[in-house]
C-alpha atoms as a PDB file:
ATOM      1  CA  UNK A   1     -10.735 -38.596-103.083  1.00  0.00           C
ATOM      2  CA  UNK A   2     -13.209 -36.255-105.156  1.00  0.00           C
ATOM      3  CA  UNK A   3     -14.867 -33.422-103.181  1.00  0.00           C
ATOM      4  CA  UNK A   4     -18.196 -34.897-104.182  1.00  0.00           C
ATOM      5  CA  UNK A   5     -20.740 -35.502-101.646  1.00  0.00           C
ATOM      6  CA  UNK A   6     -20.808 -39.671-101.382  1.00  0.00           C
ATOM      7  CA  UNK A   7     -24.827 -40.783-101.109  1.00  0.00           C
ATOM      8  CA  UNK A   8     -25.097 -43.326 -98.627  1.00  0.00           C
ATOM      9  CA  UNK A   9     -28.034 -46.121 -98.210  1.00  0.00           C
ATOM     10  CA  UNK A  10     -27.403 -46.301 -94.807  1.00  0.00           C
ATOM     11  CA  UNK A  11     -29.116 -43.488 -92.772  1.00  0.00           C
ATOM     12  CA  UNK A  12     -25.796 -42.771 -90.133  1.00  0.00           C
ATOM     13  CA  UNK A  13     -27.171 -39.477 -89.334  1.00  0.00           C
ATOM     14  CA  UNK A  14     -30.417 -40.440 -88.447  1.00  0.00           C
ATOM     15  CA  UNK A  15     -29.145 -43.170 -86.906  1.00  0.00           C
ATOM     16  CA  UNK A  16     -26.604 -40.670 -84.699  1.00  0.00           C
ATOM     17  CA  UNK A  17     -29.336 -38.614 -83.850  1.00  0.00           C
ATOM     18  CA  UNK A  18     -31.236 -41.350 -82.235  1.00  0.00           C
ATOM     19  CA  UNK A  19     -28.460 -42.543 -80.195  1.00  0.00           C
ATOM     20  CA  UNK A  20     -28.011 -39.342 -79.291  1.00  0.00           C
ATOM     21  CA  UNK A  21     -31.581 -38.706 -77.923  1.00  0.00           C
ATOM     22  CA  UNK A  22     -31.141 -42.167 -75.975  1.00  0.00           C
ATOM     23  CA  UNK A  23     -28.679 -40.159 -73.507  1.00  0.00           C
ATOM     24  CA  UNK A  24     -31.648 -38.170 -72.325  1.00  0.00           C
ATOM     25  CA  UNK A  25     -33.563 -41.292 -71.940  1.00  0.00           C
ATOM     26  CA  UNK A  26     -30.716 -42.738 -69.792  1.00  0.00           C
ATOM     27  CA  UNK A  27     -30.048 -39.451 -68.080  1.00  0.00           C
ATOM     28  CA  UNK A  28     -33.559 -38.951 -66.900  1.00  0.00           C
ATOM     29  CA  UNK A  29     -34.030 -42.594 -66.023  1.00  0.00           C
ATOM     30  CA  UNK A  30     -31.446 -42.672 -63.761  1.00  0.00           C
ATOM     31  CA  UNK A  31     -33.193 -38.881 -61.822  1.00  0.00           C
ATOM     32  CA  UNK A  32     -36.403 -41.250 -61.851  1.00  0.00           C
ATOM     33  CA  UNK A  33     -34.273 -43.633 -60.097  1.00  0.00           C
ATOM     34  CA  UNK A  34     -32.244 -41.955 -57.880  1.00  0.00           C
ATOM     35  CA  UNK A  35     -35.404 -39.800 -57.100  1.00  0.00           C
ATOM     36  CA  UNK A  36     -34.436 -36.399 -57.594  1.00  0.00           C
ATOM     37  CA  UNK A  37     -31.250 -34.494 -59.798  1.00  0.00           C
ATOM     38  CA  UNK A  38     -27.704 -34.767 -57.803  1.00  0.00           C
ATOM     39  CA  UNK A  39     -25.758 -32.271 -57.204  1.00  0.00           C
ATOM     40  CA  UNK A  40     -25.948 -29.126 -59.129  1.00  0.00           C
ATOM     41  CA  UNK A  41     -27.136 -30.638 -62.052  1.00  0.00           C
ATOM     42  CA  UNK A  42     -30.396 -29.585 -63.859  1.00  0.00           C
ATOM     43  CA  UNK A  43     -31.601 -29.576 -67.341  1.00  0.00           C
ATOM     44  CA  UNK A  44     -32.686 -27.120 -70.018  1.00  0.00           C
ATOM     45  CA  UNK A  45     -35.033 -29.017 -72.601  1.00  0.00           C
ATOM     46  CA  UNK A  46     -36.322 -27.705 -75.472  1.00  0.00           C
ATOM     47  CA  UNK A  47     -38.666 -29.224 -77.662  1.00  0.00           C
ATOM     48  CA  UNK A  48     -41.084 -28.826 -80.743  1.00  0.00           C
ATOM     49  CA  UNK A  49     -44.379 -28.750 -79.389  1.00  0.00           C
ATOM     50  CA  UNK A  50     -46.361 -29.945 -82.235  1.00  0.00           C
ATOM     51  CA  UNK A  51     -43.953 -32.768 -82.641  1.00  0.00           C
ATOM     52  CA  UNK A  52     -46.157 -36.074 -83.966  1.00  0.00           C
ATOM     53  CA  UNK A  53     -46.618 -37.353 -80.026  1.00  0.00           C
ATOM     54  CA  UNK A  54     -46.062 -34.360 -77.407  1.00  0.00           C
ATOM     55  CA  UNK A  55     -49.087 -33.879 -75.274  1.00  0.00           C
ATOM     56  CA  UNK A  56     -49.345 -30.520 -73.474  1.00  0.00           C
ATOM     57  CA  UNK A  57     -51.953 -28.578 -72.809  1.00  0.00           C
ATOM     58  CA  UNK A  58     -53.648 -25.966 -74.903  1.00  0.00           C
ATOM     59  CA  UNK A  59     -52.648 -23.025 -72.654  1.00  0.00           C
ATOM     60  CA  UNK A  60     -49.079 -23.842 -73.567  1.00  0.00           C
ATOM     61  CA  UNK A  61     -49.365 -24.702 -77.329  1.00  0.00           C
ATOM     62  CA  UNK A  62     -51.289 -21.325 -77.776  1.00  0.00           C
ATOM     63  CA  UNK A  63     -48.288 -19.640 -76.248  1.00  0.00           C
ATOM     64  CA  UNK A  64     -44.794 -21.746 -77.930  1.00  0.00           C
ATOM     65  CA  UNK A  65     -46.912 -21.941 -80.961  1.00  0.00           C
ATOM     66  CA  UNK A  66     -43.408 -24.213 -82.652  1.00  0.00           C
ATOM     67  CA  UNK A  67     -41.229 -24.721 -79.571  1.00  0.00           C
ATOM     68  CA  UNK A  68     -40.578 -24.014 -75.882  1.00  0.00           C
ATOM     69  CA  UNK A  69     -38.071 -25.233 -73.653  1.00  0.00           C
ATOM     70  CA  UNK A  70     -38.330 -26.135 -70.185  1.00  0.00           C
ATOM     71  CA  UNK A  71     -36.511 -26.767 -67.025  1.00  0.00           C
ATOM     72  CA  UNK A  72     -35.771 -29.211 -64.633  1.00  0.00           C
ATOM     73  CA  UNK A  73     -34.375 -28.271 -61.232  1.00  0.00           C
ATOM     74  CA  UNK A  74     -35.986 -27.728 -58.570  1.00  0.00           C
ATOM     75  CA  UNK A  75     -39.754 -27.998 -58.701  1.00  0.00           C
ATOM     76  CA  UNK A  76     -40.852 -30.791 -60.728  1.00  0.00           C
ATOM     77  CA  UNK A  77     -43.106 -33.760 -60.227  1.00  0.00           C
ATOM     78  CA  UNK A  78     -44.195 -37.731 -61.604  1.00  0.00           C
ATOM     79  CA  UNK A  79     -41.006 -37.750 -63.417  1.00  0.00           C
ATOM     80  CA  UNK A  80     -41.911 -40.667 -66.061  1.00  0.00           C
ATOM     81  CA  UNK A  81     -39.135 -41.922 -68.162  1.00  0.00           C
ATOM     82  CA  UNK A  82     -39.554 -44.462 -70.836  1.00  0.00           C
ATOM     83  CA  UNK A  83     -38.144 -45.932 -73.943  1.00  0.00           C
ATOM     84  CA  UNK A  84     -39.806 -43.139 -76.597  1.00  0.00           C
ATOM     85  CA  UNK A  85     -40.585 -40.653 -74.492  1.00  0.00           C
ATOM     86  CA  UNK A  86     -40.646 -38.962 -70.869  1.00  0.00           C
ATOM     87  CA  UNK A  87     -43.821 -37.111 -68.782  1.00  0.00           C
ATOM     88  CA  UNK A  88     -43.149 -34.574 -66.374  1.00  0.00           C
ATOM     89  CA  UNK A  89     -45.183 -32.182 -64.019  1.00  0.00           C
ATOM     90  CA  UNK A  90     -44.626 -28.607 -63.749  1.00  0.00           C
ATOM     91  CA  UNK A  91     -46.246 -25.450 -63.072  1.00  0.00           C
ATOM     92  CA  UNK A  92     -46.314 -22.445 -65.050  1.00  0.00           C
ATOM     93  CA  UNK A  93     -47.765 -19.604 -63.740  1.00  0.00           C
ATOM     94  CA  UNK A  94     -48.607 -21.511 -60.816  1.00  0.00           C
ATOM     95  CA  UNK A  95     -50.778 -23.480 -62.757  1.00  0.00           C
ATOM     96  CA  UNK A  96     -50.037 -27.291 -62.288  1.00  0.00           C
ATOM     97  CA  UNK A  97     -49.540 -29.253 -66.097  1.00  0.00           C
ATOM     98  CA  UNK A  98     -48.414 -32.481 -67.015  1.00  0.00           C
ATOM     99  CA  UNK A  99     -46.286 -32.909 -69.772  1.00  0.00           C
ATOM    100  CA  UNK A 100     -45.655 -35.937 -72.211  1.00  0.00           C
ATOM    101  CA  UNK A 101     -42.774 -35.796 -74.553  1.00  0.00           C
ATOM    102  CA  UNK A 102     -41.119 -38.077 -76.980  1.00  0.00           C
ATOM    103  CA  UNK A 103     -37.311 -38.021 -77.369  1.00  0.00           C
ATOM    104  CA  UNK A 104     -37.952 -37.549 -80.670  1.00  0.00           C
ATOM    105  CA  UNK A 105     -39.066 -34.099 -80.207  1.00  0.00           C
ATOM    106  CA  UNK A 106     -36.181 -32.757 -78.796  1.00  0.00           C
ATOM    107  CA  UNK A 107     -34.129 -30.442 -80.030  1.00  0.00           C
ATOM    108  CA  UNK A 108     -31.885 -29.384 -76.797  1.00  0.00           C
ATOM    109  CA  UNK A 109     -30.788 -30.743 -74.385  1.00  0.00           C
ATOM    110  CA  UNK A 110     -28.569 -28.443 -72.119  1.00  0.00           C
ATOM    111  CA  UNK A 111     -26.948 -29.343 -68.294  1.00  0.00           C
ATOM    112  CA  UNK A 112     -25.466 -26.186 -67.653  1.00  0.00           C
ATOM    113  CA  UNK A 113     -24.258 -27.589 -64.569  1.00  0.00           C
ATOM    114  CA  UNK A 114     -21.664 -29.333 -66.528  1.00  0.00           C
ATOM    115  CA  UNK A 115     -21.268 -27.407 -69.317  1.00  0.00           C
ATOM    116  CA  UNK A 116     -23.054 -30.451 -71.222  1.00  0.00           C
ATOM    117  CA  UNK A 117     -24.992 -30.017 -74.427  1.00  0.00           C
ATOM    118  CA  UNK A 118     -27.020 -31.577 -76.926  1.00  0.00           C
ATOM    119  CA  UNK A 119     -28.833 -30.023 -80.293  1.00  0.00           C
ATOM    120  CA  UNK A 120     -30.933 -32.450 -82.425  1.00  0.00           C
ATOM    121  CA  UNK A 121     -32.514 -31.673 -85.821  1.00  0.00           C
ATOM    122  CA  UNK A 122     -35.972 -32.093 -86.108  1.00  0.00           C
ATOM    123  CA  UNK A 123     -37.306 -33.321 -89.756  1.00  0.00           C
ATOM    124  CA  UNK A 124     -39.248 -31.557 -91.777  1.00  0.00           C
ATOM    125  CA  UNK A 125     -38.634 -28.147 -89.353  1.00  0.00           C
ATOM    126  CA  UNK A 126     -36.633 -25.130 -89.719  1.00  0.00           C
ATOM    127  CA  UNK A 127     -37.011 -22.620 -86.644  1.00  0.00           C
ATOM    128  CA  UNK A 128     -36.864 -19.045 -86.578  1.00  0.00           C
ATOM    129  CA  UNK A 129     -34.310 -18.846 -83.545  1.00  0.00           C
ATOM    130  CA  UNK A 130     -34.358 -15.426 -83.371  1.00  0.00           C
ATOM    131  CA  UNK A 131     -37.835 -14.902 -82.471  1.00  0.00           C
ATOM    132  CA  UNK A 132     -38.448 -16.409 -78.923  1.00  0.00           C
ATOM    133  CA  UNK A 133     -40.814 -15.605 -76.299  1.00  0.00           C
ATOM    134  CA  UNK A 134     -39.757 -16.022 -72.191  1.00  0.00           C
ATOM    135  CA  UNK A 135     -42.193 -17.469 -70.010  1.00  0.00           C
ATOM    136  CA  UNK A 136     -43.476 -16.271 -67.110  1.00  0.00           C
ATOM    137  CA  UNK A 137     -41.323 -18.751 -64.145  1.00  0.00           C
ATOM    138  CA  UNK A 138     -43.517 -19.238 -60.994  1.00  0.00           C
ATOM    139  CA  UNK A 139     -42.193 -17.253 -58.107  1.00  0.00           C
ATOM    140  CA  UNK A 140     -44.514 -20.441 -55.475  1.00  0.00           C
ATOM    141  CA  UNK A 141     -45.022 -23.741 -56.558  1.00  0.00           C
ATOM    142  CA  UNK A 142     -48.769 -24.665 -56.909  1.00  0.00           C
ATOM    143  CA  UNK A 143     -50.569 -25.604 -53.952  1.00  0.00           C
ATOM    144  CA  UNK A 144     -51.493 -29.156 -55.396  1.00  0.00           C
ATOM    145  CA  UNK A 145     -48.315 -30.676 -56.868  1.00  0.00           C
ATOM    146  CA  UNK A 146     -45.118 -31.712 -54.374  1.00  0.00           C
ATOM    147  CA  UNK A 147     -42.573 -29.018 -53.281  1.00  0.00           C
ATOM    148  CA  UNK A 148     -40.407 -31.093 -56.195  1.00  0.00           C
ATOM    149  CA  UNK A 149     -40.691 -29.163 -59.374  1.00  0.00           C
ATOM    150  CA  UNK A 150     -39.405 -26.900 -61.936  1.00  0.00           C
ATOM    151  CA  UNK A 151     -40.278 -23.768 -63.686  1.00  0.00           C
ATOM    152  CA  UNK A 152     -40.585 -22.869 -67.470  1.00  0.00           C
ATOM    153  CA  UNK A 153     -38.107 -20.204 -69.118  1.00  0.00           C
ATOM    154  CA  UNK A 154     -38.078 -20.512 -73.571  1.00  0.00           C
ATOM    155  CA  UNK A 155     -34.042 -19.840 -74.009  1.00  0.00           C
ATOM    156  CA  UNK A 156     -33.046 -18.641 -77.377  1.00  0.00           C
ATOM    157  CA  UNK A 157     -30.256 -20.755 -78.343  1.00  0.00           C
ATOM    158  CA  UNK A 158     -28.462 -20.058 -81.454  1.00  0.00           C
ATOM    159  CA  UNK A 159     -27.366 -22.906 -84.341  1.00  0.00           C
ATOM    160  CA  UNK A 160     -23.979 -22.409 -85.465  1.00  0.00           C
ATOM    161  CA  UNK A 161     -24.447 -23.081 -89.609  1.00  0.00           C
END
């Protein structure tokens, strides 16, 4: 066999990717279910935040400009999973937001709990890793969501090349 790189019509890395992303999909949908995370586990996940889809608000996009990661552990709310996408509540800076994003998006997905990870590529976007900006976590949760919820941390997580 040559060393040449073989150009295939089928798309198997694309195709890998999305399979990949369904495990969040799955993973979340069965937190929805059960109601809350078991155990020990909870979830780092960091997406691009002007993805074609995610919804978040202003105050946020201002502030992870290309991408931002979140967290899932202890005080989160209307956990929303669906086929494309998921919506979560969560407070940063004790400020109560709602956030809607597609699978798609992704580009992490970390349960340190486990020692479990995922990284995704993202078309059309090449991040600057190195340059990465830690959010303020909320010390209270906000008076008007549920005890539930999680804070915000951006992680700087390196891609091996």
């Amino acid at each position: 066999m040559t060393e040449e790189t073989i150009n295939s019509l089928i798309p198997y890395d694309e195709i890998v990717q999305d399979a990949l992303r369904a495990v969040i999909g799955r993973v979340l949908g069965e937190v929805e279910a059960a109601g809350g995370l078991p155990g020990g586990h909870h979830f780092y996940i960091t997406f691009r935040t002007r993805a074609p889809g995610v919804n978040i608000p202003g105050h946020l996009l201002e502030r992870f400009p290309e991408e931002m990661t979140i967290v899932i552990q202890n005080r989160y709310w209307d956990l929303s999973v669906s086929e494309d996408r998921f919506e979560v509540g969560l407070s940063f800076n004790q400020v109560p937001a709602k956030l809607s994003i597609p699978y798609a998006a992704v580009t992490s997905f970390v349960d340190p709990a486990v020692n479990f990870a995922l990284q995704f590529q993202v078309q059309g976007a090449e991040l600057d890793l190195d340059e990465s900006e830690t959010a303020e976590n909320d010390g209270l949760p906000p008076a008007s969501p549920p005890d539930d919820g999680s804070n915000v941390v951006a992680i700087d997580f390196k891609r091996k090349k």
